[in-house]
Protein backbone atom coordinates (compact mmCIF):
# COMPACT_ATOMS: atom_id res chain seq x y z
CA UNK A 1 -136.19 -41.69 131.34
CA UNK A 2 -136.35 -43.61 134.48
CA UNK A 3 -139.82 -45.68 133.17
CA UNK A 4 -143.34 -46.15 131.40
CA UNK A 5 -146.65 -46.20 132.72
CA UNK A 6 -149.40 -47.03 129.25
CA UNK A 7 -150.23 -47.79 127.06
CA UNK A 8 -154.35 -48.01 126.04
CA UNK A 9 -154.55 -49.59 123.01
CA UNK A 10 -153.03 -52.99 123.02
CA UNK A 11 -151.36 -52.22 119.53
CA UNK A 12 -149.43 -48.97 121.04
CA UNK A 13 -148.77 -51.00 123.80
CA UNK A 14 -147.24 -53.53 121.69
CA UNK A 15 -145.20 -50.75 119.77
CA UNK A 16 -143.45 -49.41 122.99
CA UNK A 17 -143.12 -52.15 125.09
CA UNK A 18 -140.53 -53.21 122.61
CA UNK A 19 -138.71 -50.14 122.39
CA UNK A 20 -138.28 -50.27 126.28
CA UNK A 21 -137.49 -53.96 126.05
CA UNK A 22 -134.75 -53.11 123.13
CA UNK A 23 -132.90 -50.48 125.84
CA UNK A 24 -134.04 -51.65 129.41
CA UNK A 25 -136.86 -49.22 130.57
CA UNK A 26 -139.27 -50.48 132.97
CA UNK A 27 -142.90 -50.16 131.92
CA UNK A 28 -145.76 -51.06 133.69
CA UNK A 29 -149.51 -51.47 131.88
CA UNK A 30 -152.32 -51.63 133.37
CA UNK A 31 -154.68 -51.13 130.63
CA UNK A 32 -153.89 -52.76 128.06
CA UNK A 33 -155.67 -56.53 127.43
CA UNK A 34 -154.30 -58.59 124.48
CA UNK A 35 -153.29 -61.45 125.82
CA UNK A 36 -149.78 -61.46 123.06
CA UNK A 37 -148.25 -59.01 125.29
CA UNK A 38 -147.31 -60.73 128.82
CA UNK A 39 -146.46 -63.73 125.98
CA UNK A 40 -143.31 -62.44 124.57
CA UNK A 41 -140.77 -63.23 127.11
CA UNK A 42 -139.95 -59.76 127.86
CA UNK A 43 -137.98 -58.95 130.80
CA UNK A 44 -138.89 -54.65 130.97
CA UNK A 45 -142.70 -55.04 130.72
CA UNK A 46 -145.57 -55.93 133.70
CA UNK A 47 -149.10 -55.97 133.39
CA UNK A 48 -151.43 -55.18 136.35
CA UNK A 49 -154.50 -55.65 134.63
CA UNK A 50 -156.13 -59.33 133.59
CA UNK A 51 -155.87 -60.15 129.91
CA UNK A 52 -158.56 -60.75 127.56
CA UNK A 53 -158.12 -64.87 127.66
CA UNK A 54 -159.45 -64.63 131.58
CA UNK A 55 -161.97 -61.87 130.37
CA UNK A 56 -163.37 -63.95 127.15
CA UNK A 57 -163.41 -67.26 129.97
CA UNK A 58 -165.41 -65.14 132.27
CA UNK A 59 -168.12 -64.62 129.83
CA UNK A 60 -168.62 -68.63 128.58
CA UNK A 61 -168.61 -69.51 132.50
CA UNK A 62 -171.36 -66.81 132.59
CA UNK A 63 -172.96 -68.73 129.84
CA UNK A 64 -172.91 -71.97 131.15
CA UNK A 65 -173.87 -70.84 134.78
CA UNK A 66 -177.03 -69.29 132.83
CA UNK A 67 -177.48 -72.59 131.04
CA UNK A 68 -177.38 -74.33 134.63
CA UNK A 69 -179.57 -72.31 136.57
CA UNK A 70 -176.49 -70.30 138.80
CA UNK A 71 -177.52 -66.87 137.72
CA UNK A 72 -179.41 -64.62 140.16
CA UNK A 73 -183.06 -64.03 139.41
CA UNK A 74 -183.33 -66.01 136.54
CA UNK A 75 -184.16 -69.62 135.36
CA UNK A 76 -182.23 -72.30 134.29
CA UNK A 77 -181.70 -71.43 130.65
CA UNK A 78 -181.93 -74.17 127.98
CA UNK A 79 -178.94 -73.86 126.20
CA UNK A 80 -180.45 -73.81 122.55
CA UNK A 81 -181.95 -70.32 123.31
CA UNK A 82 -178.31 -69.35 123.41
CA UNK A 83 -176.41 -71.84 121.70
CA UNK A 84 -176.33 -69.25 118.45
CA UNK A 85 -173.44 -66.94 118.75
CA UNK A 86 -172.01 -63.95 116.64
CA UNK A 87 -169.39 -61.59 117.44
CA UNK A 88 -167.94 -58.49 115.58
CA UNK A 89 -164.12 -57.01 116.83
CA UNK A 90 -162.40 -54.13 115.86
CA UNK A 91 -159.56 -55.13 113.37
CA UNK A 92 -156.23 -53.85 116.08
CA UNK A 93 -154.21 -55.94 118.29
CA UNK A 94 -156.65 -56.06 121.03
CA UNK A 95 -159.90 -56.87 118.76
CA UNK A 96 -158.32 -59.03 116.41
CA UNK A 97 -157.63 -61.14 119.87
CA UNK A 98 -160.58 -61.22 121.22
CA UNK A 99 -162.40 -62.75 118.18
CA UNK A 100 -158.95 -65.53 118.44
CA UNK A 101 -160.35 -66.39 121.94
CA UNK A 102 -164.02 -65.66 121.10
CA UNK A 103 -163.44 -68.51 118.36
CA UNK A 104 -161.34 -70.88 120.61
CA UNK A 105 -163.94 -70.26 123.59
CA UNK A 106 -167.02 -71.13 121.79
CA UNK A 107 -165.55 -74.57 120.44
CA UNK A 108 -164.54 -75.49 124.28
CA UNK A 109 -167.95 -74.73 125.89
CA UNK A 110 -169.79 -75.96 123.05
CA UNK A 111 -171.66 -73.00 121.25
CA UNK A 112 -171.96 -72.73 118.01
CA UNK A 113 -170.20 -69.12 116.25
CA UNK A 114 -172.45 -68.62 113.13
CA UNK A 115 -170.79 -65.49 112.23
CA UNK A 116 -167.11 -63.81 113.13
CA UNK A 117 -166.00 -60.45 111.71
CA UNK A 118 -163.07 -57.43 112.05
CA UNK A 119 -164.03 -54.56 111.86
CA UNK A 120 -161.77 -51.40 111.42
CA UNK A 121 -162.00 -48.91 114.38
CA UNK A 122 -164.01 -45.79 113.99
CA UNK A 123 -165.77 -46.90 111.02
CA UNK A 124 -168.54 -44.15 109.29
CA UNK A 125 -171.28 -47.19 108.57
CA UNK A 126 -171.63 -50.48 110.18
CA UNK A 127 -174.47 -51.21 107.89
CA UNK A 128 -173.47 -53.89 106.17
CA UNK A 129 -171.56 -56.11 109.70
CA UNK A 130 -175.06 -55.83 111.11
CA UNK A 131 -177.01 -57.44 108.67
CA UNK A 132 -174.54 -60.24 108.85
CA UNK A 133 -174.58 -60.62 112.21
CA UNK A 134 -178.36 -60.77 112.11
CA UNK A 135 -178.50 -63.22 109.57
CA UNK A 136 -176.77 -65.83 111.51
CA UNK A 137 -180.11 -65.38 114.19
CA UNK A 138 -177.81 -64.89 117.06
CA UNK A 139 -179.22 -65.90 120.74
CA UNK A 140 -175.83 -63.83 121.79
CA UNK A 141 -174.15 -60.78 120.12
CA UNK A 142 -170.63 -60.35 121.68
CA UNK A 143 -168.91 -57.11 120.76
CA UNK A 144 -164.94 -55.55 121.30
CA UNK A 145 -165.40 -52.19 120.11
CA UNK A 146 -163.99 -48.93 121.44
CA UNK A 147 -166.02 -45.96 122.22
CA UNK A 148 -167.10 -44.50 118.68
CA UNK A 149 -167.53 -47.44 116.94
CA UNK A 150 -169.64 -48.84 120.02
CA UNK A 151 -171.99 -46.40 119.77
CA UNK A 152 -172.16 -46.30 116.28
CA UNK A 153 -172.84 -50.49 116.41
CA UNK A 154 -175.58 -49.84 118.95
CA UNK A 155 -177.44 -47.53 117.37
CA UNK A 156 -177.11 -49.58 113.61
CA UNK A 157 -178.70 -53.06 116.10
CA UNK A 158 -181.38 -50.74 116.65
CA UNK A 159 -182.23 -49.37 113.17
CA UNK A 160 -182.07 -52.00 112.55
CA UNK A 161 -184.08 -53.98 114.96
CA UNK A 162 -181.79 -56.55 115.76
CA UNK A 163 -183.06 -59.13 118.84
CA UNK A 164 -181.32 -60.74 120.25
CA UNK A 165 -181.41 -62.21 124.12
CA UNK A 166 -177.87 -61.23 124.97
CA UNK A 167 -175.52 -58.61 124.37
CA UNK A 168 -172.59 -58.62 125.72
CA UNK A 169 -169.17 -55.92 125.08
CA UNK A 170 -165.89 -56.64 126.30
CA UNK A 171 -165.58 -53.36 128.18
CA UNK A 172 -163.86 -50.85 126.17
CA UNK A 173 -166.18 -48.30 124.39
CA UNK A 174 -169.26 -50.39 125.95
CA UNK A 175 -168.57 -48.96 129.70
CA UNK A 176 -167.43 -44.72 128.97
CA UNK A 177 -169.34 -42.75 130.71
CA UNK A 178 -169.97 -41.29 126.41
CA UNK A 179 -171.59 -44.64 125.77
CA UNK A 180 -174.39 -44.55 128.40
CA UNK A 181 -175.35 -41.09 128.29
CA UNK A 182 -175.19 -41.09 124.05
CA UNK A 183 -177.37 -44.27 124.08
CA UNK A 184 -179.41 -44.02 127.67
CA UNK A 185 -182.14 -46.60 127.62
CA UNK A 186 -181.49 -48.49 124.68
CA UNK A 187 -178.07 -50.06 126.69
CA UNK A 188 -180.72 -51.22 129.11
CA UNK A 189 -179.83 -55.32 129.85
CA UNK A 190 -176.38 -55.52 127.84
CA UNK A 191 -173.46 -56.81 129.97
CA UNK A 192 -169.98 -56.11 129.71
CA UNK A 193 -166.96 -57.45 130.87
CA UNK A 194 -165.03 -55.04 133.33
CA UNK A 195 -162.61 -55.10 137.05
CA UNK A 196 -164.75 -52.15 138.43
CA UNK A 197 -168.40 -51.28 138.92
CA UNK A 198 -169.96 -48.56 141.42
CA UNK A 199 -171.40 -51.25 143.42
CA UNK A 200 -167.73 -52.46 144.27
CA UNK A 201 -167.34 -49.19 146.29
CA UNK A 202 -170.29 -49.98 148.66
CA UNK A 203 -168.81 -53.12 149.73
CA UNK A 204 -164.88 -52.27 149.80
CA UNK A 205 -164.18 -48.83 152.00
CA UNK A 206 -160.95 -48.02 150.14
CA UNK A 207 -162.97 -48.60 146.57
CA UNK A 208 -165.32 -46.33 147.96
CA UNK A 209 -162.67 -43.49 149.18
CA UNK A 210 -161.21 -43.18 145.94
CA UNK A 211 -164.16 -43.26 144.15
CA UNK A 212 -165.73 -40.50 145.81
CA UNK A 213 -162.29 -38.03 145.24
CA UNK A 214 -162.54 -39.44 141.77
CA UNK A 215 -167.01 -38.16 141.35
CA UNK A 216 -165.97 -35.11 142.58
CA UNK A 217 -163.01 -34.38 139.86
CA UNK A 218 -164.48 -35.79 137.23
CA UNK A 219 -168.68 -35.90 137.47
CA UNK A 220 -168.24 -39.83 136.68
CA UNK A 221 -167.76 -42.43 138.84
CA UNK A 222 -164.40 -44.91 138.55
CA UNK A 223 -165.16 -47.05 135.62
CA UNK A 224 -163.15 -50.23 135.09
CA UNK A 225 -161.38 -48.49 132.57
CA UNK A 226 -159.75 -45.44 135.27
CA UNK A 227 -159.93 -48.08 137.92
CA UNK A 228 -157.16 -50.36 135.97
CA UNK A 229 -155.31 -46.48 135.46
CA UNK A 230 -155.30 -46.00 139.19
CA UNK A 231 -154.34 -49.46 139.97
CA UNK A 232 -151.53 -49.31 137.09
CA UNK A 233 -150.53 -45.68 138.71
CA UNK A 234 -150.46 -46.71 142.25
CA UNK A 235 -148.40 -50.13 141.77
CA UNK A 236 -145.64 -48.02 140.08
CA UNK A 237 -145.77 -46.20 143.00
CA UNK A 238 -145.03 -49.24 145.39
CA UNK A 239 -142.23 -50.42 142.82
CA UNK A 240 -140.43 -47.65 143.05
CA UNK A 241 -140.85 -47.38 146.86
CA UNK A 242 -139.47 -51.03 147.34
CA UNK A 243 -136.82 -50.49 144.92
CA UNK A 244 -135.98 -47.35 146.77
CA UNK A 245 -133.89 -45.83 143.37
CA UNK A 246 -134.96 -44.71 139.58
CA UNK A 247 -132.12 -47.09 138.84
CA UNK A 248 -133.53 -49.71 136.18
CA UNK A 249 -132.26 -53.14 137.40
CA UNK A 250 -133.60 -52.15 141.20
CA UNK A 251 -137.23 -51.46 139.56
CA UNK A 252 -136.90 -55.17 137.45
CA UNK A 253 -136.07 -56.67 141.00
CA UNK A 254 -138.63 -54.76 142.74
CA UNK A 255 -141.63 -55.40 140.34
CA UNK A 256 -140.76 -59.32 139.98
CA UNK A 257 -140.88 -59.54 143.73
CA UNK A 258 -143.96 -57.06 144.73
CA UNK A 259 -147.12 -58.13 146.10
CA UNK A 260 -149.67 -55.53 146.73
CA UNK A 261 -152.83 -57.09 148.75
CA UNK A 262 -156.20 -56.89 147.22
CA UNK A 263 -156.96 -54.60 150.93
CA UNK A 264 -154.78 -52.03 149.44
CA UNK A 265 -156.44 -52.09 145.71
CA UNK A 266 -159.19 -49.90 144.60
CA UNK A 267 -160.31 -53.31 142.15
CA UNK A 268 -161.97 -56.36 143.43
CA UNK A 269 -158.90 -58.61 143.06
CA UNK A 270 -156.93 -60.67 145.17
CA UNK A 271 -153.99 -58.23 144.59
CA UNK A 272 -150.26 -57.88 142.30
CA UNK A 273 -148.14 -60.20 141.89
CA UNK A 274 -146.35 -60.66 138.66
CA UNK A 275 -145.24 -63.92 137.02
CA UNK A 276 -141.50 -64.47 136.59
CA UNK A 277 -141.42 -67.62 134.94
CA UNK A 278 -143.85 -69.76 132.57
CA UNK A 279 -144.97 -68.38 129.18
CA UNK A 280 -146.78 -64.91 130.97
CA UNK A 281 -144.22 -63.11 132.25
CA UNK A 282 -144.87 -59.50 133.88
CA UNK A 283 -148.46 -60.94 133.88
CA UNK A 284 -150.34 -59.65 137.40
CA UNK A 285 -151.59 -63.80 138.35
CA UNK A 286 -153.36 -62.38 141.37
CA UNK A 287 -156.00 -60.09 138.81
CA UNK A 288 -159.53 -61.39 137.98
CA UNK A 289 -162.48 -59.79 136.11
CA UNK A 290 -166.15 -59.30 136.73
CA UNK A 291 -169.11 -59.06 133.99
CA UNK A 292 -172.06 -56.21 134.66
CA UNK A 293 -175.37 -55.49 133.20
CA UNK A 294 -177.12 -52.01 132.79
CA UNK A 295 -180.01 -51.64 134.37
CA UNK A 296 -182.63 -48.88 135.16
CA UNK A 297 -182.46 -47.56 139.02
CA UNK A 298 -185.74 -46.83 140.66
CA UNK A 299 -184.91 -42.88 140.01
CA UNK A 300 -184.56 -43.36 136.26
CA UNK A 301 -180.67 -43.76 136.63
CA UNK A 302 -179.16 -46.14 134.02
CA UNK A 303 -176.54 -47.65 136.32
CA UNK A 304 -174.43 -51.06 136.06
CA UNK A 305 -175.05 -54.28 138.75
CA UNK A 306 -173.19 -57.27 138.90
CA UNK A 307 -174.35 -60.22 137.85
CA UNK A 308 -170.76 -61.93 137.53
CA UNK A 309 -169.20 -64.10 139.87
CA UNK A 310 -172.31 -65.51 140.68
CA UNK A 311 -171.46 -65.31 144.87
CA UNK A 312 -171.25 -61.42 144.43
CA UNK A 313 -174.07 -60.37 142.37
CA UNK A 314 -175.88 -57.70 143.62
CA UNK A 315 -179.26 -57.69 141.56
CA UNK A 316 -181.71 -60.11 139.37
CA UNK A 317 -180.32 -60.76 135.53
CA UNK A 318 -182.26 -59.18 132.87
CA UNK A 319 -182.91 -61.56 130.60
CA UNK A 320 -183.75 -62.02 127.80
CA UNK A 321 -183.01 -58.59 126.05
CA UNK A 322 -186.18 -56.69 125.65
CA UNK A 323 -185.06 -55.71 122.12
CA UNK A 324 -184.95 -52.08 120.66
């Protein structure tokens, strides 16, 4: 085996990233989000994608630019509308993170986290964690749930009639193509965290390109999820060009010394390069993240806009949440 390119989930990730660490196979993520696994000093591993500590910072700095009047179309919120959070993660590596930095996040920028819970993954009834998230009278619901369990919370909020004026996922099950068409409408005005939206392809030619091949294979457009697949793919493919062998210590010096520019990358970033030194190593420095919203085209369409940085959004917020 000359290399890896995976994992998904964070905790699989975790799993064989060791194993090629313990015998000196290359791997390359670019998928994968806890932030534990570009932390471990590990020599055989590199991770294309941002982690979940520069996902998680996106959405407070979304927050706060809300609070101060910086996002498009809407007013300068005052913060006690949203100064209420709650937050329910799936139990794995990568939820079990999130909620870490959710926690740590929400004591920085000042909010106030009424209610944190796990989860486990592809739970039959979610009952019970949405009554306590409701009883904490959230202004914001954050979420890190994979595709089931996604739509499973969604559809509980409703039955529920939970209201509250944000709701926000951190990508995951809250972006699959399953989750919009199983829940149409009722996604109307959440956000989620993500590297790749449609409306990335109408300003960037090559995100457009690929994105097109990709409609016509699939019926879906690139979601951030297959966009950080590609990008993962395709920098494998310039590490092995500039190494120019399969043999494993000219891949190590290739990927420590590759940089990719954002021109060539399907992903709104500035482009790869990995850290060699510091307490991130194999970590891609040059990724960054964007947050979108789902919103309801003129044709009926739900589609996603971006509403996150705030000098490349590309329609009005919805806010607050019109509630179920």
């Amino acid at each position: 085996m000359d290399g890896i390119l995976g994992c998904y989930h964070s905790s699989v990730t975790k799993t064989v990233s060791a194993v090629c660490e313990q015998y000196g196979v290359p791997m390359i993520n670019g998928s994968s989000t806890s932030p534990d696994l570009t932390m471990r000093g590990f020599k055989w591993f590199w991770r294309t994608t941002p982690n979940d500590a520069l996902f998680t910072k996106d959405l407070f700095e979304f927050l706060k630019g809300l609070t101060e009047g910086k996002v498009k179309g809407v007013k300068a919120v005052p913060k006690k509308e949203i100064m209420t959070l709650a937050s329910a993660c799936e139990k794995t590596e990568w939820g079990s993170h999130v909620s870490q930095l959710i926690t740590q996040l929400a004591k920085e920028y000042g909010f106030d986290l009424k209610k944190s819970l796990l989860y486990a993954a592809k739970s039959a009834d979610l009952s019970s964690e949405v009554r306590s998230l409701k009883a904490a009278k959230p202004g914001v619901m954050l979420f890190a749930s994979y595709t089931s369990d996604a739509i499973l919370m969604v559809k509980t909020l409703k039955a529920q009639k939970a209201n509250p004026k944000i709701i926000w996922g951190q990508d995951a099950g809250f972006e699959t193509p399953e989750f919009r068409e199983t829940l149409g409408k009722d996604i109307v005005g959440f956000l989620t965290r993500s590297v790749f939206i449609p409306r990335v392809a109408e300003i960037k030619k090559i995100s457009g390109q690929v994105n097109e091949m990709y409609k016509k294979k699939t019926g879906h457009d690139l979601s951030g999820a297959s966009a950080r697949s590609f990008t993962g793919l395709q920098a494998w493919a310039a590490i092995l060009e500039k190494a120019g062998s399969t043999k494993p210590a000219d891949i190590q010096a290739a990927a420590n010394g590759i940089e990719i520019p954002g021109s060539e990358l399907v992903v709104p970033w500035k482009g790869i390069k990995f850290s060699t030194s510091g307490d991130e190593l194999g970590q891609n420095i040059w990724s960054s993240g964007i947050i979108g919203q789902y919103q309801l085209a003129k044709d009926g369409q739900i589609v996603m806009e971006l509403v996150y940085p705030f000098d490349v959004t590309s329609a009005d917020m919805i806010y607050p949440l019109k509630g179920f």
